[in-house]
C-alpha atoms as a PDB file:
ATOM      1  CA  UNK A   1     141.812 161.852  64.209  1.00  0.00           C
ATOM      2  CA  UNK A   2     144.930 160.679  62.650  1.00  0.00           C
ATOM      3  CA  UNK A   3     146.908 158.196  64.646  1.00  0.00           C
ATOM      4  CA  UNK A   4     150.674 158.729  64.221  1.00  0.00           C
ATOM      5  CA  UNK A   5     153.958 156.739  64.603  1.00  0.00           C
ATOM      6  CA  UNK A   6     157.430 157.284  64.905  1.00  0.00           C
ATOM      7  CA  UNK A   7     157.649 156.952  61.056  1.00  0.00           C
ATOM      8  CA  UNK A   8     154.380 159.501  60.635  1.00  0.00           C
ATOM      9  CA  UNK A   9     154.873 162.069  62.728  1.00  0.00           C
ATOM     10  CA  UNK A  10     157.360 164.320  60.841  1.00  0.00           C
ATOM     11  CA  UNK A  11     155.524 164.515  57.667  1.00  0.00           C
ATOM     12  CA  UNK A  12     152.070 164.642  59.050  1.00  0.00           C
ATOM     13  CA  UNK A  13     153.035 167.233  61.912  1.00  0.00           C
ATOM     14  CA  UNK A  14     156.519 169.058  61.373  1.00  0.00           C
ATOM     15  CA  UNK A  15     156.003 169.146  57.361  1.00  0.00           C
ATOM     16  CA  UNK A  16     152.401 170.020  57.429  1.00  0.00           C
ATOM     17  CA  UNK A  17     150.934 173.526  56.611  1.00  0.00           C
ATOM     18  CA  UNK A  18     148.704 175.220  58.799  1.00  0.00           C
ATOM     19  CA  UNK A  19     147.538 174.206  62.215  1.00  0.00           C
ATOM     20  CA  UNK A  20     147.484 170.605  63.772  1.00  0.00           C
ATOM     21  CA  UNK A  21     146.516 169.291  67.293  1.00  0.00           C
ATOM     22  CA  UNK A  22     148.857 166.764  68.873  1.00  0.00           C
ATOM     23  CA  UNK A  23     147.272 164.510  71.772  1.00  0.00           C
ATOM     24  CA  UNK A  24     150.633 163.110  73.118  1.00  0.00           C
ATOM     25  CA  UNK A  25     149.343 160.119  75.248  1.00  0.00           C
ATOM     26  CA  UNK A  26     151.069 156.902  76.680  1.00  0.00           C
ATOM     27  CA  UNK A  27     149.513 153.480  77.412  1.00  0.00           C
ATOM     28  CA  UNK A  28     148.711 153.089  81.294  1.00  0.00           C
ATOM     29  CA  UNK A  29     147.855 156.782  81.646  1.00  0.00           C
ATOM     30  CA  UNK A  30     144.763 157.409  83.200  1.00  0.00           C
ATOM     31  CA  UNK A  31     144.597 161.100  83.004  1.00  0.00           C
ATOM     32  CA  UNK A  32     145.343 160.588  79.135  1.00  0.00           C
ATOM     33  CA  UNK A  33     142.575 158.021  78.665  1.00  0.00           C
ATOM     34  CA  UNK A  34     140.178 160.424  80.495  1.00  0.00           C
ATOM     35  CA  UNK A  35     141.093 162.965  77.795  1.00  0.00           C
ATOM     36  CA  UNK A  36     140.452 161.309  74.758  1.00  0.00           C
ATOM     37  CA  UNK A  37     136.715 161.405  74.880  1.00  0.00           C
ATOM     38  CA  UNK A  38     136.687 165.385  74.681  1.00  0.00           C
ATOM     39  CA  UNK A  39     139.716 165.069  72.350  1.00  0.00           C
ATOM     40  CA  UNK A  40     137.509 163.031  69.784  1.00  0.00           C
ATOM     41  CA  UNK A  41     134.157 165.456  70.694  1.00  0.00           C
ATOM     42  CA  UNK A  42     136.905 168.633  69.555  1.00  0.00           C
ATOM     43  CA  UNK A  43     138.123 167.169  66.777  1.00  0.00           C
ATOM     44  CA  UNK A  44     134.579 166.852  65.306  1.00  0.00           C
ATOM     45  CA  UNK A  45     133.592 170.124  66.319  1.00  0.00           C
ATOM     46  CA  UNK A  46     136.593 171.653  65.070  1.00  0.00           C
ATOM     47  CA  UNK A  47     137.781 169.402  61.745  1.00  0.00           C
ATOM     48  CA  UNK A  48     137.061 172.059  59.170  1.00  0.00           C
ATOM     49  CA  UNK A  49     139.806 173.822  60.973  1.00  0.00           C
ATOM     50  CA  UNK A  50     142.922 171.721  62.252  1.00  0.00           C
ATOM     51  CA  UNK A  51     144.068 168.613  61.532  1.00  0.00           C
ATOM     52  CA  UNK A  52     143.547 166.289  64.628  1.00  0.00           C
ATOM     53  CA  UNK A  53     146.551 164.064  65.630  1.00  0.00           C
ATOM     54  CA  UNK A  54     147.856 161.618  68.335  1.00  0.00           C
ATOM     55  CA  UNK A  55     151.299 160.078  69.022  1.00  0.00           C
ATOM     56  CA  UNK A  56     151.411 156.862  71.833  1.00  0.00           C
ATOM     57  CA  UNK A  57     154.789 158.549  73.521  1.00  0.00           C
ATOM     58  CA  UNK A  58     155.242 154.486  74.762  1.00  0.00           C
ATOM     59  CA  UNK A  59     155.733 153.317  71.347  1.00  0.00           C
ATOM     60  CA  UNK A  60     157.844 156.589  69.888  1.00  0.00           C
ATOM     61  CA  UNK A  61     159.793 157.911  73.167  1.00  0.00           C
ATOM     62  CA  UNK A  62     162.302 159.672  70.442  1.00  0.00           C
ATOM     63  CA  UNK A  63     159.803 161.290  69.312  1.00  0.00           C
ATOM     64  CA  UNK A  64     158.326 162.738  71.842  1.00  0.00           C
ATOM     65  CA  UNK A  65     161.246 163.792  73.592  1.00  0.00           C
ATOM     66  CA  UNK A  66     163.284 165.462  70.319  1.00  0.00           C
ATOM     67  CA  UNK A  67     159.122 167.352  70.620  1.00  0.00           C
ATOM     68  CA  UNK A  68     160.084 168.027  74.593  1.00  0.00           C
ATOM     69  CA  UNK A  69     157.054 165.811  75.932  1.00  0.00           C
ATOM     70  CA  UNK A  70     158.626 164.778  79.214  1.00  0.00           C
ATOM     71  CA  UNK A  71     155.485 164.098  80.905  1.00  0.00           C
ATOM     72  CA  UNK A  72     151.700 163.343  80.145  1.00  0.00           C
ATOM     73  CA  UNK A  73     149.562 164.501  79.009  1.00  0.00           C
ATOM     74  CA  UNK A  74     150.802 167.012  76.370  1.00  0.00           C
ATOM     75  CA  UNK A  75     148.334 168.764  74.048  1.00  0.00           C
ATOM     76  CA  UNK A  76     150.430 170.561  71.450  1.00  0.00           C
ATOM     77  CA  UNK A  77     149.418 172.780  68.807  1.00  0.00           C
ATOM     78  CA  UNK A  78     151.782 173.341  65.417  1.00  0.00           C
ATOM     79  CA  UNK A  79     151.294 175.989  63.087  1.00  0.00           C
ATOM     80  CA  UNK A  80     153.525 174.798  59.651  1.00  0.00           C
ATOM     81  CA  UNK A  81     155.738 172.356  61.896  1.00  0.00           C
ATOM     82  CA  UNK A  82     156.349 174.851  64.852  1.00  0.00           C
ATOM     83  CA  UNK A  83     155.088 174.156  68.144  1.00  0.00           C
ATOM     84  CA  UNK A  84     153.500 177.326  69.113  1.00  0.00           C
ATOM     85  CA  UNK A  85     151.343 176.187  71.931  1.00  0.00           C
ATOM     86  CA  UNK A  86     151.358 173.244  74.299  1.00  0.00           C
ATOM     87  CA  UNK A  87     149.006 172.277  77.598  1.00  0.00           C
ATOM     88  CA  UNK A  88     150.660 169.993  79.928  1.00  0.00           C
ATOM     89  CA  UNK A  89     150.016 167.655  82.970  1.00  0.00           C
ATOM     90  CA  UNK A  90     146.634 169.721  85.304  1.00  0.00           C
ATOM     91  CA  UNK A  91     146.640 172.225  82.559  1.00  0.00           C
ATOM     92  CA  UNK A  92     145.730 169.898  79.924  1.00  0.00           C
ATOM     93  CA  UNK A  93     141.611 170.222  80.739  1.00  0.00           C
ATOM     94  CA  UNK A  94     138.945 170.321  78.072  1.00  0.00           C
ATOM     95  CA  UNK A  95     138.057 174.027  79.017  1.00  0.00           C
ATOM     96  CA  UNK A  96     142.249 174.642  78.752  1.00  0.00           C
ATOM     97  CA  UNK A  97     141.819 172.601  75.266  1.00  0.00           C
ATOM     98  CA  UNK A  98     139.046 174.341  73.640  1.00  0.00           C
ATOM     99  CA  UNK A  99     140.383 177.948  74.424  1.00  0.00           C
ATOM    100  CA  UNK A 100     144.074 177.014  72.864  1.00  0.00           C
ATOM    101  CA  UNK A 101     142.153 175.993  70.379  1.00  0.00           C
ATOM    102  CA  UNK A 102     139.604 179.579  69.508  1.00  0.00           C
ATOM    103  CA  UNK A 103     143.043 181.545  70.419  1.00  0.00           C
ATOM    104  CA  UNK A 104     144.967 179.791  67.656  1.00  0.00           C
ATOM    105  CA  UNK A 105     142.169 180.084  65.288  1.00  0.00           C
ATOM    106  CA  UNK A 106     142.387 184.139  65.635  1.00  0.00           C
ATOM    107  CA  UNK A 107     146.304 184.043  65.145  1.00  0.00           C
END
């Protein structure tokens, strides 16, 4: 899992080829920090195929909302700097997170 910044996140995500998984998270939220364990088990499971990323929205708010992350959690998915999926607030669940994950594998 590669932890981005403000100064990271356009190379690593917007000038990246192929697919990469953005945990968008903020310090003090709880249904974030009850994410991240099945975030880290996914990225394992699933590293030969994305590239795994997180952004702390509390320490790059521009960031996240030039990416429209208005609320948390966000899990986004890019495909060569495009957002083309996202899960957000009660739909970001691990089930919710592994399926994005198999549908964007078959695109």
């Amino acid at each position: 899992m590669i932890e981005l910044t403000k100064e990271t996140f356009e190379d690593e995500v917007l000038k990246a080829e192929g697919l990469v998984f953005v945990d968008f998270y903020g310090d003090g939220c709880i249904p974030c920090a009850a994410l991240r364990p099945h975030v880290d088990e996914l990225a394992e499971k699933y590293a030969n195929s994305f590239k795994f990323t997180a952004l702390n929205t509390s320490k790059a708010r521009r960031v996240a909302i030039g990416q429209k992350v208005l609320g948390l959690p966000v899990l986004a998915m890019y495909k060569n700097g495009e957002k083309i999926r996202e899960l957000i607030g009660e739909d970001a669940t691990a089930s919710n997170m592994e399926a994005m994950l198999k549908e964007c594998m078959l695109e």
